[in-house]
N, C-alpha and C. Protein backbone atom coordinates (compact mmCIF):
# COMPACT_ATOMS: atom_id res chain seq x y z
N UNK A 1 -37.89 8.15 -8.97
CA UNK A 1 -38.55 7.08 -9.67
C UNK A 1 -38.62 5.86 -8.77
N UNK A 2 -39.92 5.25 -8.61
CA UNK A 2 -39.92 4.05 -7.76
C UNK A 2 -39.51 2.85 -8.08
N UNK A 3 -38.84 2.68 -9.44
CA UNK A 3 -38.87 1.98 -9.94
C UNK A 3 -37.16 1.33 -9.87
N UNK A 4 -36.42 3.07 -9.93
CA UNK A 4 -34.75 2.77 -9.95
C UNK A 4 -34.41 2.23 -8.80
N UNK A 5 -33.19 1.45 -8.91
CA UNK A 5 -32.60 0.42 -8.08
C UNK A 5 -31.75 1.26 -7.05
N UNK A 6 -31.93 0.90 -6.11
CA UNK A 6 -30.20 2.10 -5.38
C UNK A 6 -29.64 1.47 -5.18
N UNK A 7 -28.49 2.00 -5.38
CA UNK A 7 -27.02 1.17 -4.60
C UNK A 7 -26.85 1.45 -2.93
N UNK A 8 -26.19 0.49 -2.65
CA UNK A 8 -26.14 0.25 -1.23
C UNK A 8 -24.63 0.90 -1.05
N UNK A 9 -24.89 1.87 -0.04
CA UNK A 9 -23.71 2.65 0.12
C UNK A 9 -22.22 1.53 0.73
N UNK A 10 -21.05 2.20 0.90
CA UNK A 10 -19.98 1.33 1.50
C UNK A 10 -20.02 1.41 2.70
N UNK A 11 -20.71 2.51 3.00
CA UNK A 11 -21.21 2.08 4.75
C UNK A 11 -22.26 0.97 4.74
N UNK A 12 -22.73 0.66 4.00
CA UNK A 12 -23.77 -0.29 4.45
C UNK A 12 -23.48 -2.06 4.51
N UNK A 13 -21.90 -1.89 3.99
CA UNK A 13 -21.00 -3.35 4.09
C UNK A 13 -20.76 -3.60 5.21
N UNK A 14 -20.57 -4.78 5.83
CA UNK A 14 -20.29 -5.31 6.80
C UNK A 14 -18.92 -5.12 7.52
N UNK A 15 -18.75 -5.32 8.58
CA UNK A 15 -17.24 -4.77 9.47
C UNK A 15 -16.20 -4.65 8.91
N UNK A 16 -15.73 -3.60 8.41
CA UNK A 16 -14.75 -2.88 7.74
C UNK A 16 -13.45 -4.05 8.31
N UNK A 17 -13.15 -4.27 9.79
CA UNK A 17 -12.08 -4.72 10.10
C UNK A 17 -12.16 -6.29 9.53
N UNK A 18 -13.35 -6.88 9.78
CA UNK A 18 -13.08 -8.29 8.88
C UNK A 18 -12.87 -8.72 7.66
N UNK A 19 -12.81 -7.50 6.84
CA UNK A 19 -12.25 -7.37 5.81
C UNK A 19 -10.62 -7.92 5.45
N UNK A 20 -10.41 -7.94 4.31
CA UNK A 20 -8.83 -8.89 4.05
C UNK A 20 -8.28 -7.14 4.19
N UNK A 21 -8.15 -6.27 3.90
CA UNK A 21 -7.56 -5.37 3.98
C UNK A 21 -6.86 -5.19 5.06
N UNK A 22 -5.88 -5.23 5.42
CA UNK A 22 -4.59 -5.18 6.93
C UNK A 22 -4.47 -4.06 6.96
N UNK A 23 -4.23 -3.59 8.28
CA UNK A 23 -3.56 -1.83 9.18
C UNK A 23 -2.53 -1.84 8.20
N UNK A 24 -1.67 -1.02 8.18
CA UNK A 24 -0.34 -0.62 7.80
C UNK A 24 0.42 -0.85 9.24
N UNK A 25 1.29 -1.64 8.55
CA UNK A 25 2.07 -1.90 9.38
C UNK A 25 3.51 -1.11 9.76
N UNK A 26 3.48 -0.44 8.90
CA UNK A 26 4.93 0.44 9.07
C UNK A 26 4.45 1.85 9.41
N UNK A 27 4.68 2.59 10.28
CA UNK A 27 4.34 4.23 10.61
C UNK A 27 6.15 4.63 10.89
N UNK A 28 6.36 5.12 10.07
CA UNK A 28 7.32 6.09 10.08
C UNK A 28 7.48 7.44 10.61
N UNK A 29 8.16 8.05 11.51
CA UNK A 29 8.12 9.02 12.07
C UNK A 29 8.79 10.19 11.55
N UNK A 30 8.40 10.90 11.07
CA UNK A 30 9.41 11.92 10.48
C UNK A 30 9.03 12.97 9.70
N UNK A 31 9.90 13.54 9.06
CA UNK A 31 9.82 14.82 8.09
C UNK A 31 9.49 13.98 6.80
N UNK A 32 8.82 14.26 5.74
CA UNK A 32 8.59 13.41 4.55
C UNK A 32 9.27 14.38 3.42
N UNK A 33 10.00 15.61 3.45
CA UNK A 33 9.82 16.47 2.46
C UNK A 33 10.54 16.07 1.62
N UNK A 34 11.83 15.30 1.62
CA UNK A 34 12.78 14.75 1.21
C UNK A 34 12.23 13.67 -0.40
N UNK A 35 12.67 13.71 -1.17
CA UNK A 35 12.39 12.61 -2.17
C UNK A 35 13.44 12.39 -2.68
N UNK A 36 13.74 10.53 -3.45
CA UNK A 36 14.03 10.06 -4.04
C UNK A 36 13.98 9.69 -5.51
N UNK A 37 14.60 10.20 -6.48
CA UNK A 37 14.70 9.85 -7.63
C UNK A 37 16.13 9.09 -8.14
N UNK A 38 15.19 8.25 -9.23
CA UNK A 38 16.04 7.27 -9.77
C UNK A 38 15.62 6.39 -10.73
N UNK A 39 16.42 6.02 -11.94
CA UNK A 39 15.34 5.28 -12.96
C UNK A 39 15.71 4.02 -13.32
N UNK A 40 14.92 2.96 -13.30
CA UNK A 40 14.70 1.90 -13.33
C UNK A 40 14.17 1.71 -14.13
N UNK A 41 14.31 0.45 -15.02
CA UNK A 41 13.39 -0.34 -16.30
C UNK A 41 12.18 -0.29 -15.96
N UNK A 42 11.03 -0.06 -17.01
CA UNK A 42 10.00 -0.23 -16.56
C UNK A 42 9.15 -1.69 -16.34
N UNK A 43 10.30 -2.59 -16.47
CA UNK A 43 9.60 -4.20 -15.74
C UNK A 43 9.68 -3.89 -14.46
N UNK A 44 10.78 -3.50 -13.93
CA UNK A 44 10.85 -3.46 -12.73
C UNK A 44 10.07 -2.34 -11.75
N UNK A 45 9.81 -1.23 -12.40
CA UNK A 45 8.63 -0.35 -11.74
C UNK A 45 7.41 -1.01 -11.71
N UNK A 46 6.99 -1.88 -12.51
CA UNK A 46 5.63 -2.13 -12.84
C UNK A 46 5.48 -3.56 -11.50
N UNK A 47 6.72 -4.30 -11.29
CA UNK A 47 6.83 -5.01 -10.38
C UNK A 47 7.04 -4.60 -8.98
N UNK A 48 7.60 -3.32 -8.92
CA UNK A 48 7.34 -3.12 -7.31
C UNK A 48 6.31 -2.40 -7.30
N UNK A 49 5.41 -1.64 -8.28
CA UNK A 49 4.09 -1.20 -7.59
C UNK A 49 3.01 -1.98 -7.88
N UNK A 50 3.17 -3.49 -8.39
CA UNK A 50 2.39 -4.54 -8.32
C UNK A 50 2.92 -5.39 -6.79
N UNK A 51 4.38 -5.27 -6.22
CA UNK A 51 4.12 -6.05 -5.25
C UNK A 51 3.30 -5.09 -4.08
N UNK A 52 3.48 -3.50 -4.12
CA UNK A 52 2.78 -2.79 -2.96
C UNK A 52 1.78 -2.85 -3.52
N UNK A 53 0.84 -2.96 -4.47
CA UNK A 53 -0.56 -3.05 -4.14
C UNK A 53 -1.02 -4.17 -3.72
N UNK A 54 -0.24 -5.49 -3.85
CA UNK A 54 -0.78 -6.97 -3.54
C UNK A 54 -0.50 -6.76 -2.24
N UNK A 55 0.41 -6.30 -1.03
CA UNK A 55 0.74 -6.31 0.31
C UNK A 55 0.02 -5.11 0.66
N UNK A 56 -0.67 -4.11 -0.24
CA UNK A 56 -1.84 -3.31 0.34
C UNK A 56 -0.70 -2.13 1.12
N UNK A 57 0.18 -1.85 0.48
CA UNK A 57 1.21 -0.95 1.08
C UNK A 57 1.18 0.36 0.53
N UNK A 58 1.72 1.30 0.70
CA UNK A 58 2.31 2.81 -0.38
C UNK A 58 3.61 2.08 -0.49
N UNK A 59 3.90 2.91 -1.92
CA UNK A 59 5.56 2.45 -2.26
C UNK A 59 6.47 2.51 -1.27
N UNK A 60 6.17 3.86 -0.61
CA UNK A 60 7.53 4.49 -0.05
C UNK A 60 7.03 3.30 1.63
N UNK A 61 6.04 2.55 1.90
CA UNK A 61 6.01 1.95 2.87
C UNK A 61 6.94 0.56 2.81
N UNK A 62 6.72 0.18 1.10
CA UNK A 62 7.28 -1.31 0.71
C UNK A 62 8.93 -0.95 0.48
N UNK A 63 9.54 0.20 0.40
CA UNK A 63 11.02 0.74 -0.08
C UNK A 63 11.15 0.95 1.43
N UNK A 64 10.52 1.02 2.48
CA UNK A 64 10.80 1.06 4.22
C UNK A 64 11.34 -0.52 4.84
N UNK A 65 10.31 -1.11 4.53
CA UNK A 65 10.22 -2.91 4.91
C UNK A 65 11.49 -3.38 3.78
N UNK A 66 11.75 -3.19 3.07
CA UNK A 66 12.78 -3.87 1.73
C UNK A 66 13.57 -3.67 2.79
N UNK A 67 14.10 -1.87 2.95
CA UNK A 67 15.73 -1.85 3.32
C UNK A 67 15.86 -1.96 4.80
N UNK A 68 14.80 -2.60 5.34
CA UNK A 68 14.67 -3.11 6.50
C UNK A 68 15.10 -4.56 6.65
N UNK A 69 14.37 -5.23 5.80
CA UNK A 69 14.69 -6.69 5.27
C UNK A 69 16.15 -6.74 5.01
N UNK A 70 16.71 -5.89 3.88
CA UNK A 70 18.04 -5.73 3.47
C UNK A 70 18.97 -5.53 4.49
N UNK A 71 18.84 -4.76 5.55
CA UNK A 71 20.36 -4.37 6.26
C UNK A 71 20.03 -5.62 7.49
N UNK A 72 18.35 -6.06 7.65
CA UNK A 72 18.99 -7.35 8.53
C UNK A 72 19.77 -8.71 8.03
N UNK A 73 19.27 -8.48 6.66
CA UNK A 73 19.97 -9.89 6.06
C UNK A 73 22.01 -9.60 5.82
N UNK A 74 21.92 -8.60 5.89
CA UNK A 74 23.13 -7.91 6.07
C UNK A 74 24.39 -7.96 6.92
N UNK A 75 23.98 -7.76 7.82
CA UNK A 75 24.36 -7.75 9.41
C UNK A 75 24.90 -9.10 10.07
């Protein structure tokens, strides 16, 4: 139809890198098979996967940087 509108694909946005979206900053090297369980209130779940989506992280990237943060404040 000549008439319908198209959408403009996400390739057709401008330089991906000038975007606010940041690299990941943490690359971890390793075996991943391993998991963690453990239960927490759900204020507090809802607050750490609101702070990794505001820092644009995966959980298990923002639970990397924490106990990173943690054992230097530590030390």
């Amino acid at each position: 139809m000549p008439e319908a509108v198209q959408r403009s694909s996400s390739f057709d946005t401008p330089d991906k890198k000038a975007s606010s979206k940041k690299e990941r900053p943490i690359s971890i090297p390793g075996d991943y098979s391993d998991s963690i369980n453990f239960k927490v209130p759900p204020a507090f779940k809802q607050r750490f996967r609101l702070c990794a989506a505001k820092a644009d992280l995966k959980l298990n990237e923002l639970l990397f940087e924490m106990t990173d943060l943690w054992e230097a404040k530590r030390k």
